[in-house]
Protein backbone atom coordinates (compact mmCIF):
# COMPACT_ATOMS: atom_id res chain seq x y z
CA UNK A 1 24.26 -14.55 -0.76
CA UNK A 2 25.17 -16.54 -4.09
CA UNK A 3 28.86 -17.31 -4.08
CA UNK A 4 30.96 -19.25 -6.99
CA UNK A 5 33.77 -20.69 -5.82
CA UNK A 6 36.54 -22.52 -8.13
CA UNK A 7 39.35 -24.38 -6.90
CA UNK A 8 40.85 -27.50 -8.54
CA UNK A 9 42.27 -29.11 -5.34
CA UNK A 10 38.65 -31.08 -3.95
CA UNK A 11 40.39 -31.28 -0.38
CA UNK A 12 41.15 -27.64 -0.44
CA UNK A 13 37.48 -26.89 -2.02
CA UNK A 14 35.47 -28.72 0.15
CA UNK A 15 37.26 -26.85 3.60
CA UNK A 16 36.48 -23.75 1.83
CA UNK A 17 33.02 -24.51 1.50
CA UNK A 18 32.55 -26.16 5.28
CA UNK A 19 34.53 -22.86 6.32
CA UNK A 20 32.28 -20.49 4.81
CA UNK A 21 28.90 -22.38 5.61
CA UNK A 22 29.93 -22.38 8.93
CA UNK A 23 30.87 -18.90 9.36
CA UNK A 24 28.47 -17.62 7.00
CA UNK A 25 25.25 -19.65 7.34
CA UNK A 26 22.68 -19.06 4.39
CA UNK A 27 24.90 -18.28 1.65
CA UNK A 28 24.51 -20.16 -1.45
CA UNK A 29 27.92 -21.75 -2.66
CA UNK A 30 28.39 -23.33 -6.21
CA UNK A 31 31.78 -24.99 -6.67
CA UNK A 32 33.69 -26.04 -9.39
CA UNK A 33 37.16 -27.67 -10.12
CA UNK A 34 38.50 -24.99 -13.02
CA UNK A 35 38.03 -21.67 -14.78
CA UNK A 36 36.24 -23.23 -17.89
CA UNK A 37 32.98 -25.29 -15.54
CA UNK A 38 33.16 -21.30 -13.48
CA UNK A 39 32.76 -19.61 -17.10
CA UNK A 40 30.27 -22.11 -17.57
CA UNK A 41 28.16 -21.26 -14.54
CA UNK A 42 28.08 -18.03 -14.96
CA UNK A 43 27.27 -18.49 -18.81
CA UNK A 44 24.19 -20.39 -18.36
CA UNK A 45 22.72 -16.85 -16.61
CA UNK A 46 23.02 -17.69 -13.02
CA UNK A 47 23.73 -14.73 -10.88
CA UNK A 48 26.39 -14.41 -8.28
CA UNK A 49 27.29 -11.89 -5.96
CA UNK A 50 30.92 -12.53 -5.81
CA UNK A 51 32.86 -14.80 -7.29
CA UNK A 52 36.36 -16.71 -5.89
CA UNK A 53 38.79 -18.15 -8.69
CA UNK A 54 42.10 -20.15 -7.75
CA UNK A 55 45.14 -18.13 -9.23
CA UNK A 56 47.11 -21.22 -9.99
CA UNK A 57 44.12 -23.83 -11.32
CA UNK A 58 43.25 -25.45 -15.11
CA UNK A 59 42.44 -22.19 -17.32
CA UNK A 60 43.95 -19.58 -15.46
CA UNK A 61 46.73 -19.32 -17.67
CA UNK A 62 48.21 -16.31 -15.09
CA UNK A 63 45.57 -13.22 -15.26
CA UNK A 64 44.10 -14.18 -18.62
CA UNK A 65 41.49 -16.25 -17.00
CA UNK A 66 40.91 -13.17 -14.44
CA UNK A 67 40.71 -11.01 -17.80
CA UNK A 68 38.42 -12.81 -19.59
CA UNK A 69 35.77 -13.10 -16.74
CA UNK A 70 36.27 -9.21 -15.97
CA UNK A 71 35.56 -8.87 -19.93
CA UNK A 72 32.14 -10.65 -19.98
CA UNK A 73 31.03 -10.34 -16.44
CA UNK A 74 32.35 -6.28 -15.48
CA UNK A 75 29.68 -6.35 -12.66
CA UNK A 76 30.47 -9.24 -11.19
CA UNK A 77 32.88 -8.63 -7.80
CA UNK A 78 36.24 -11.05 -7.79
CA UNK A 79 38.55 -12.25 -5.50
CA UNK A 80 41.46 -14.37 -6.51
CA UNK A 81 42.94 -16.88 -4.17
CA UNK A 82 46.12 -18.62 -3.89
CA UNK A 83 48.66 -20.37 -1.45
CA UNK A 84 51.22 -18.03 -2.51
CA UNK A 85 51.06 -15.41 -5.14
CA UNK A 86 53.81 -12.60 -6.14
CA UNK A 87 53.49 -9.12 -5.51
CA UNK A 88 53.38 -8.37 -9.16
CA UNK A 89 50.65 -10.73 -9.95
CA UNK A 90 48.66 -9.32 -7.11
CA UNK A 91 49.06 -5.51 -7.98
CA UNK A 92 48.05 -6.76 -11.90
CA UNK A 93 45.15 -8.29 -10.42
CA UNK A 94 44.10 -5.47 -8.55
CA UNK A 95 45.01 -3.12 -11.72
CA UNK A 96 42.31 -5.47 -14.09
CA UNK A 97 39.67 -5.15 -11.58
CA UNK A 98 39.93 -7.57 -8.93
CA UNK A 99 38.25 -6.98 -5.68
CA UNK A 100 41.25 -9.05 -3.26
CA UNK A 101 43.57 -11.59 -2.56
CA UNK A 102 42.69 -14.38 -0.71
CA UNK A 103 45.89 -16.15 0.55
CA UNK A 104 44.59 -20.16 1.33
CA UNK A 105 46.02 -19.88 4.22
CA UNK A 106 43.18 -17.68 5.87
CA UNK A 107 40.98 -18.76 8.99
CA UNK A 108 36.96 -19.47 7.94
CA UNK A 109 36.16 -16.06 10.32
CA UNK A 110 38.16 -13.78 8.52
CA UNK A 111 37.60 -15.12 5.17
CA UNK A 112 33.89 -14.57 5.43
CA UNK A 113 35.06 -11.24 6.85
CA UNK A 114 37.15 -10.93 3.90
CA UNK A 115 33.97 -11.86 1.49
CA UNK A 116 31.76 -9.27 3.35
CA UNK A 117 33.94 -6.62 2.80
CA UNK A 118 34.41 -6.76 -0.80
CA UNK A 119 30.53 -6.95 -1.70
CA UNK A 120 30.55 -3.82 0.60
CA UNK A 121 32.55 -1.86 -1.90
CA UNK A 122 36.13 -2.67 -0.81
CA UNK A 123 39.15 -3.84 -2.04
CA UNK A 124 40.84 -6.89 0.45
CA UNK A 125 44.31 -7.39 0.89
CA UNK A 126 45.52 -9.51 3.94
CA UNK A 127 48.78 -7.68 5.91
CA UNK A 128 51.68 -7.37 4.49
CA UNK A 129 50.26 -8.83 1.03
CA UNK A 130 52.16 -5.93 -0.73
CA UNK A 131 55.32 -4.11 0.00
CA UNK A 132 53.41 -0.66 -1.52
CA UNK A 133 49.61 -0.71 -0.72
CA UNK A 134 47.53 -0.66 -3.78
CA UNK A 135 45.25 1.30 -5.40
CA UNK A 136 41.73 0.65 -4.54
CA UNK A 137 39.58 -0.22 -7.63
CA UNK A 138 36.28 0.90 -5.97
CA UNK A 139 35.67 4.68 -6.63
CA UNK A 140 35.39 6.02 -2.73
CA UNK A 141 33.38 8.89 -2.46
CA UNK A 142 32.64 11.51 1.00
CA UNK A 143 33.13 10.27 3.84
CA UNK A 144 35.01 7.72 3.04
CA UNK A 145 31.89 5.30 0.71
CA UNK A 146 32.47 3.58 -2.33
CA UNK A 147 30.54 4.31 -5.24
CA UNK A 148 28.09 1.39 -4.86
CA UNK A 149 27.46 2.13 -0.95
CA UNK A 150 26.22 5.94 -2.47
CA UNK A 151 24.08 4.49 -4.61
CA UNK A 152 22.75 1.96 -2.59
CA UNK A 153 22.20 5.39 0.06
CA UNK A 154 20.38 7.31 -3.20
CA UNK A 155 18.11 4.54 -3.62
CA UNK A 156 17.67 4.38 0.70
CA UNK A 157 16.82 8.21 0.44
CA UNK A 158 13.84 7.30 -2.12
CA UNK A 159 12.65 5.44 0.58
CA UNK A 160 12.83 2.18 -1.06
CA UNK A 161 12.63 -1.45 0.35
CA UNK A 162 15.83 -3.46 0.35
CA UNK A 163 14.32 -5.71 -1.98
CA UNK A 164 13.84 -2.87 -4.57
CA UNK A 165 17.22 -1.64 -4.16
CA UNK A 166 18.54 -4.98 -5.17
CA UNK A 167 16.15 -4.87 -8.02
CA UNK A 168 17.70 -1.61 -9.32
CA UNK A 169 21.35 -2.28 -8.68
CA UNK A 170 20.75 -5.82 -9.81
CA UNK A 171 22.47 -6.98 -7.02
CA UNK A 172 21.47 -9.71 -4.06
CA UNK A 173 19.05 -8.02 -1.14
CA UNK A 174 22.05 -9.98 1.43
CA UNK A 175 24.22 -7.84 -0.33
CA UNK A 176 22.14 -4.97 0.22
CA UNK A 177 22.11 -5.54 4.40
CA UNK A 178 25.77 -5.79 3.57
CA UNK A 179 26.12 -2.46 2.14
CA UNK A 180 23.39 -0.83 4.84
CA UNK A 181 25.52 -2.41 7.82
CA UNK A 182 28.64 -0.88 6.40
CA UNK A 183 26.95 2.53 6.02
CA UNK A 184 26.06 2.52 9.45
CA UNK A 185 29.37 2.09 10.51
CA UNK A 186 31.04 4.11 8.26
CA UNK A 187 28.10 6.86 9.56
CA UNK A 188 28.22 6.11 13.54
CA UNK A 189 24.30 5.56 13.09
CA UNK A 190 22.11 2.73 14.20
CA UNK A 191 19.11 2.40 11.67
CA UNK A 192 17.93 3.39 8.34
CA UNK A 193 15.94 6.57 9.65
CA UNK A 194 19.32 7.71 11.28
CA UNK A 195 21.43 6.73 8.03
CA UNK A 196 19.02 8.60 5.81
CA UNK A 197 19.19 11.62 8.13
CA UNK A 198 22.85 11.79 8.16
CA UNK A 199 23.00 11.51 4.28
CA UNK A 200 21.14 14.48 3.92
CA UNK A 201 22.74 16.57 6.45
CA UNK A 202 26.32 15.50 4.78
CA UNK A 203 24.80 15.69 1.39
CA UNK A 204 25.90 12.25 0.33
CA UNK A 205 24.21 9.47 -1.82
């Protein structure tokens, strides 16, 4: 799991990274201090699976930092986090294409929690984070999946490998297991034979 992080506070930064390396052991975190050294990263061709951007640090500039990394990086899943945020700036967030809010506030369980759900398809929102819940930006398909859970379930019915899946949706095989665990769920089945099973009786993927 390959996770850019950007925060221009270093205390605040490096708690977010000992929280998630503790609660999520193996993922890969690159952290920076501000929007431009993130757009950086990410211009130099490295590949992330989600990406976390401080609402309030250098660059931002409000959501035009969020728009411009939506704009040259539409694939790439992003959470914004702040220590407090307005409702309005939250529900524009979500409207451009973010994938949560993150409040700074959060415990290290539930913001790994938090992570794992969005590269599963979903959009994150702590309690209470809106008066009016939002509209989800993931397409949700039968059965309650998002659209990249289906086609991670398509590419499970071909009978490929989690490593080629990841290939063709160009997306981390962590992220894969991910979307396979949330299937499962989502399906009440217990392994892959089972999950392909129940797509084809449901018709799904």
């Amino acid at each position: 799991m390959k996770l850019l992080l950007a925060d221009d506070h270093d205390l605040v930064r490096d708690s977010l990274v000992a929280l998630i390396t503790t609660y999520g052991p193996g993922w890969e975190i690159t952290a920076v201090s501000n929007l431009d050294a993130a757009l950086g990263m990410l211009k130099r061709g490295n590949r992330y699976d989600i990406a976390v951007l401080d609402l309030q640090m250098p660059g931002m500039n409000g959501l035009e930092g969020l728009r411009k990394v939506i704009a040259g990086w539409p694939n790439l899943p992003i959470a914004l986090m702040s220590g407090a945020a307005h409702d309005r700036d939250v529900e524009a967030a979500l409207a451009m294409g973010a994938k949560g809010y993150l409040p700074k506030t959060i415990g290290g369980k539930a913001l790994v929690h938090a992570i794992e759900l969005i590269l599963a398809g979903e959009v994150f929102l702590p309690s209470g984070a809106l008066r009016q819940p939002a509209t989800p930006s993931a397409e949700v398909r039968p059965a309650g999946l998002t659209d990249r859970e289906s086609q991670v379930l398509g590419h499970l019915k071909e009978g490929l490998p989690n490593k080629e899946i990841a290939l063709r949706l160009d997306i981390n095989v962590a992220t894969v297991k991910l979307h396979l665990r949330s299937l499962s769920k989502k399906l009440a089945v217990r392994n892959r034979t089972q999950l392909v099973l129940k797509a084809i009786e449901l018709g799904l993927g």
